[in-house]
N, C-alpha and C. Protein backbone atom coordinates (compact mmCIF):
# COMPACT_ATOMS: atom_id res chain seq x y z
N UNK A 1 -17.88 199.85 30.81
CA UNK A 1 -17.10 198.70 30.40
C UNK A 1 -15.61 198.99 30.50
N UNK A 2 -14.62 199.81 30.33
CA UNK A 2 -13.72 200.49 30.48
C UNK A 2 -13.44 200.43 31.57
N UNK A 3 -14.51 200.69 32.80
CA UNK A 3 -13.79 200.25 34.16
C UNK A 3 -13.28 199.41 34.42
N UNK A 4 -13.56 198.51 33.63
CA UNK A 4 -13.39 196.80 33.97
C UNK A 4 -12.11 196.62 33.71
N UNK A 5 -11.32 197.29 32.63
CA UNK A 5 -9.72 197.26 32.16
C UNK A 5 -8.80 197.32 33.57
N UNK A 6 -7.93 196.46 33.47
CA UNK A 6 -6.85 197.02 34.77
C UNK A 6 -6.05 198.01 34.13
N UNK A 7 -5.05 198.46 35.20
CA UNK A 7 -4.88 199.72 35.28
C UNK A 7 -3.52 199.75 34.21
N UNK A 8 -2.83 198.59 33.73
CA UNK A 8 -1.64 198.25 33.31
C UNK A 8 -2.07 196.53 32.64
N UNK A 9 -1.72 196.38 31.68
CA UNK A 9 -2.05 194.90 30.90
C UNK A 9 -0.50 194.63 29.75
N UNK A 10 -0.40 193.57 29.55
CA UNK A 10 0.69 193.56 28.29
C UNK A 10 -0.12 192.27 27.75
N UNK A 11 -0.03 192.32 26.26
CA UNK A 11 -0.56 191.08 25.55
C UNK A 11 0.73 190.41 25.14
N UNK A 12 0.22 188.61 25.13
CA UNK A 12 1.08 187.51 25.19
C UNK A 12 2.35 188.26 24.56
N UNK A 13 2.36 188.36 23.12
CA UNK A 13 3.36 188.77 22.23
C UNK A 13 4.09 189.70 23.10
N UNK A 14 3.82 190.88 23.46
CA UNK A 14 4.57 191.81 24.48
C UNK A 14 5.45 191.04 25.20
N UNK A 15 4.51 189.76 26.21
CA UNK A 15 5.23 189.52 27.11
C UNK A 15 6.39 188.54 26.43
N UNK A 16 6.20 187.46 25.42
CA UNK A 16 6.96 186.62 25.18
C UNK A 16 8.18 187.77 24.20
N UNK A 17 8.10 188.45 23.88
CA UNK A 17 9.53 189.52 23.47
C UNK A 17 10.02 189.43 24.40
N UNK A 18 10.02 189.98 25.20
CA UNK A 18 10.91 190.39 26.28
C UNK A 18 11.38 189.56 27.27
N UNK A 19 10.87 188.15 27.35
CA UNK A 19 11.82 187.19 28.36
C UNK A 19 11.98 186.51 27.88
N UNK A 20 13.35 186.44 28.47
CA UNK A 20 14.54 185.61 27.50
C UNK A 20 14.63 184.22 26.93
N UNK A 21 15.27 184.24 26.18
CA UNK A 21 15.00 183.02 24.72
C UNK A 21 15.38 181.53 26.17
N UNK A 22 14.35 180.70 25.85
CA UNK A 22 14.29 179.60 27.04
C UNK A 22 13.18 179.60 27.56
N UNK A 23 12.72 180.57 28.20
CA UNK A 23 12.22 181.10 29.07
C UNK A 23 10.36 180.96 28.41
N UNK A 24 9.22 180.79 29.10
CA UNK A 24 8.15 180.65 29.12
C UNK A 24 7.13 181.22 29.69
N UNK A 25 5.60 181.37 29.38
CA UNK A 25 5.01 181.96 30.07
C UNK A 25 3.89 180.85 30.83
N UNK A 26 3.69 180.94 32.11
CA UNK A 26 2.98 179.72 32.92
C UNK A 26 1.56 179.65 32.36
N UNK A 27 1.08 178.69 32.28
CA UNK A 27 -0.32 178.54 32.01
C UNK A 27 -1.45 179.39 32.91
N UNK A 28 -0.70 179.64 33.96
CA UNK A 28 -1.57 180.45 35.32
C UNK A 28 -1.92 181.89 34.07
N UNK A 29 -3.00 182.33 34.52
CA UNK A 29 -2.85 183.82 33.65
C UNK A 29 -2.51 184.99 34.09
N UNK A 30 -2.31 186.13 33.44
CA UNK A 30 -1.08 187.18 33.95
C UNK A 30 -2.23 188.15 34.23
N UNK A 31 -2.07 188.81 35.53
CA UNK A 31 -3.37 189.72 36.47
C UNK A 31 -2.88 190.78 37.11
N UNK A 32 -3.56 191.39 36.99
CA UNK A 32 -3.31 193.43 37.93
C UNK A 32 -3.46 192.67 39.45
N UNK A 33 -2.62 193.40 40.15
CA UNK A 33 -2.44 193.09 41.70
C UNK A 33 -2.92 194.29 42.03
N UNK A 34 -4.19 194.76 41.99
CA UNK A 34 -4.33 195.83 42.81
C UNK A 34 -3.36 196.17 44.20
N UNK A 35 -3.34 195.19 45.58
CA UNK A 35 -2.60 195.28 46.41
C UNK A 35 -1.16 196.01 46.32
N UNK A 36 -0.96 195.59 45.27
CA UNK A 36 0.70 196.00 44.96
C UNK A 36 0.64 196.99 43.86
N UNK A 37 -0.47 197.48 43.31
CA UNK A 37 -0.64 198.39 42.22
C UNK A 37 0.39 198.09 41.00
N UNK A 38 0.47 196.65 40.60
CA UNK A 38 1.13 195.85 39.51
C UNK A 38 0.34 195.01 38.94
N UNK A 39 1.41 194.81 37.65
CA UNK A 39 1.09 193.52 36.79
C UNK A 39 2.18 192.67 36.98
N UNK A 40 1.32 191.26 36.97
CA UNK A 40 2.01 190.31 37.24
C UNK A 40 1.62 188.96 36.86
N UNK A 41 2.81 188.56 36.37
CA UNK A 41 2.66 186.99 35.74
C UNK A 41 3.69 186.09 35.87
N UNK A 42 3.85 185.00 35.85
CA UNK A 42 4.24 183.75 35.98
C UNK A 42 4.63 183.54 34.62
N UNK A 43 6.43 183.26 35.30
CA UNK A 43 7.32 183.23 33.77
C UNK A 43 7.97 181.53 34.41
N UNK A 44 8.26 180.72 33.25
CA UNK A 44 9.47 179.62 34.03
C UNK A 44 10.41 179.82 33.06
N UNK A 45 11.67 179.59 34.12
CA UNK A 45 13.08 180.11 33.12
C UNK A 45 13.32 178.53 32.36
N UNK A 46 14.36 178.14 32.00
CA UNK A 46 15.19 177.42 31.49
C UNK A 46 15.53 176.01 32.75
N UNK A 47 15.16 175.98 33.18
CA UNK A 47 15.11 175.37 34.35
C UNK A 47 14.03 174.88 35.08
N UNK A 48 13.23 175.10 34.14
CA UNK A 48 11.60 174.82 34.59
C UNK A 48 11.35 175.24 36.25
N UNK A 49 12.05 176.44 36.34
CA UNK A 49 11.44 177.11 37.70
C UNK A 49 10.85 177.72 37.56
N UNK A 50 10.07 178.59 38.26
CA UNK A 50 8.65 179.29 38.30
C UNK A 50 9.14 180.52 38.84
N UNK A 51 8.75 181.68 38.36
CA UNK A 51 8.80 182.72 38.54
C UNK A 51 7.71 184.33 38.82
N UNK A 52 7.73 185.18 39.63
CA UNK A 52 7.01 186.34 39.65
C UNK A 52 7.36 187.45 38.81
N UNK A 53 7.45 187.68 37.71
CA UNK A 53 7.40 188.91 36.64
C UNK A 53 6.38 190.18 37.55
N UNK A 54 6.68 191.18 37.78
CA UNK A 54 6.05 192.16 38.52
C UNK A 54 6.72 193.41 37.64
N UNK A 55 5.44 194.20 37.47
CA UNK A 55 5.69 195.15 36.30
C UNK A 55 4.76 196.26 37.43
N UNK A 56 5.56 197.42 38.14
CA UNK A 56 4.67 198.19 38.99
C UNK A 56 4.16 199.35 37.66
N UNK A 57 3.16 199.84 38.54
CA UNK A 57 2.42 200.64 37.31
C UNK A 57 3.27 201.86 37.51
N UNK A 58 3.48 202.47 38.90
CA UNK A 58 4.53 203.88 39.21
C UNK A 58 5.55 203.93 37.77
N UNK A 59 5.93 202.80 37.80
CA UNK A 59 6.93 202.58 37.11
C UNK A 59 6.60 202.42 35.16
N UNK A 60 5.85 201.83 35.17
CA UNK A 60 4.73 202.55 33.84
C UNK A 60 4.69 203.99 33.47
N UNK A 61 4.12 204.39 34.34
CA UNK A 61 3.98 205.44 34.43
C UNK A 61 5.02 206.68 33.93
N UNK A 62 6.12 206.35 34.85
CA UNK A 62 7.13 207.33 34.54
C UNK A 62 7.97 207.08 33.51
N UNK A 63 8.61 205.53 32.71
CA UNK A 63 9.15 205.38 31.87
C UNK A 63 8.15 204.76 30.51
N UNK A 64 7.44 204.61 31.06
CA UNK A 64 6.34 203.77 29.46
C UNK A 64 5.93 202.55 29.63
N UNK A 65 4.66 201.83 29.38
CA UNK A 65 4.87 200.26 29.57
C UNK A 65 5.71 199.36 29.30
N UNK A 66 6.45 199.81 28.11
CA UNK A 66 6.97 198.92 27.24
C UNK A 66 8.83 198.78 28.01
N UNK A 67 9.40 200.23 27.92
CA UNK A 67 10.47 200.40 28.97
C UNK A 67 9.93 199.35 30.63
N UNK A 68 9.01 200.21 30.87
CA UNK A 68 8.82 199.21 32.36
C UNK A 68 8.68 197.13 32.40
N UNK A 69 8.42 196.95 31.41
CA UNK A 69 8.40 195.56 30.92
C UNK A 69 10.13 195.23 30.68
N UNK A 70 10.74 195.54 30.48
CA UNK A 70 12.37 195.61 30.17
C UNK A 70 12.54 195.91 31.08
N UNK A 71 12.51 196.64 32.26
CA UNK A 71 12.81 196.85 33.41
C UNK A 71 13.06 195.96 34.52
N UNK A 72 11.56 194.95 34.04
CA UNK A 72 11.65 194.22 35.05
C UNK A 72 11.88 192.86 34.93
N UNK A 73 11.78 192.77 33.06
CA UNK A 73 12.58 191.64 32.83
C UNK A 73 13.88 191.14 33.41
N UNK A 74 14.65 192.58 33.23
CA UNK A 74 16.16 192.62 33.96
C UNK A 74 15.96 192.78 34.80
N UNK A 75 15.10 192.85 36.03
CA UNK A 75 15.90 192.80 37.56
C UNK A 75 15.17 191.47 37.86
N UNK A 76 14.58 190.85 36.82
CA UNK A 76 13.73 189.46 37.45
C UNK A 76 15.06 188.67 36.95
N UNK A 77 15.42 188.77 35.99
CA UNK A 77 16.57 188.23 35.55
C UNK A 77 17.95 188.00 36.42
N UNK A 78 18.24 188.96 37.02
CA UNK A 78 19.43 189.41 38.01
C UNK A 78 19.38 188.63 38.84
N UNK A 79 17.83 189.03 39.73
CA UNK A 79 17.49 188.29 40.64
C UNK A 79 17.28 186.37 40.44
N UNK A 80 17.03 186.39 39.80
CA UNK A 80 17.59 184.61 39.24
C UNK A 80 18.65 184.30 39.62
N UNK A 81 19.39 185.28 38.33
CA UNK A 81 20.84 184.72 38.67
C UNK A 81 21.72 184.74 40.04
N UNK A 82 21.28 185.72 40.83
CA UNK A 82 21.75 185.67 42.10
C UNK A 82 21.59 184.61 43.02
N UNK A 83 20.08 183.95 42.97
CA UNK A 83 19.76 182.71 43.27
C UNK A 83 20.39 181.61 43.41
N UNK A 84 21.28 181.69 42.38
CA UNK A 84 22.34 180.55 41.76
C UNK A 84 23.25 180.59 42.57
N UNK A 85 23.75 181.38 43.02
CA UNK A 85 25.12 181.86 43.13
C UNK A 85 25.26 181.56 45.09
């Protein structure tokens, strides 16, 4: 039964800490990408745009889940804002 776990998971609460006040989690549900050896979910900002949250596990790995979730809050973030611009 344990196999069945993906390799990297965050529960709702995890995820709704960490992206930013506005900001939402999509009704789609949040899934291990084997392909890409990530987690990944569907955030909409403040703007009711739709977004890819990608949390690589490498990156788990070497700083912690919880660091790697902040990680990628901020470069999903960045990457928004660059969008704009």
């Amino acid at each position: 039964m344990a196999d069945d776990l993906p390799p990297l998971s965050y529960t709702t609460i995890e995820l709704e800490s960490y992206i930013p006040t506005g900001w939402s989690l999509a009704e789609e549900d949040p899934a291990w990408d084997a392909r890409k050896g990530a987690f990944r979910v569907k955030v909409i900002d403040g703007s009711d745009l739709d977004w890819d949250l990608v949390v690589p596990k490498a990156e788990a790995d070497q700083h912690g889940r919880i660091e790697a979730l902040r990680r990628a809050v901020d470069r999903l973030d960045r990457e928004r804002f660059k969008s704009f611009l």
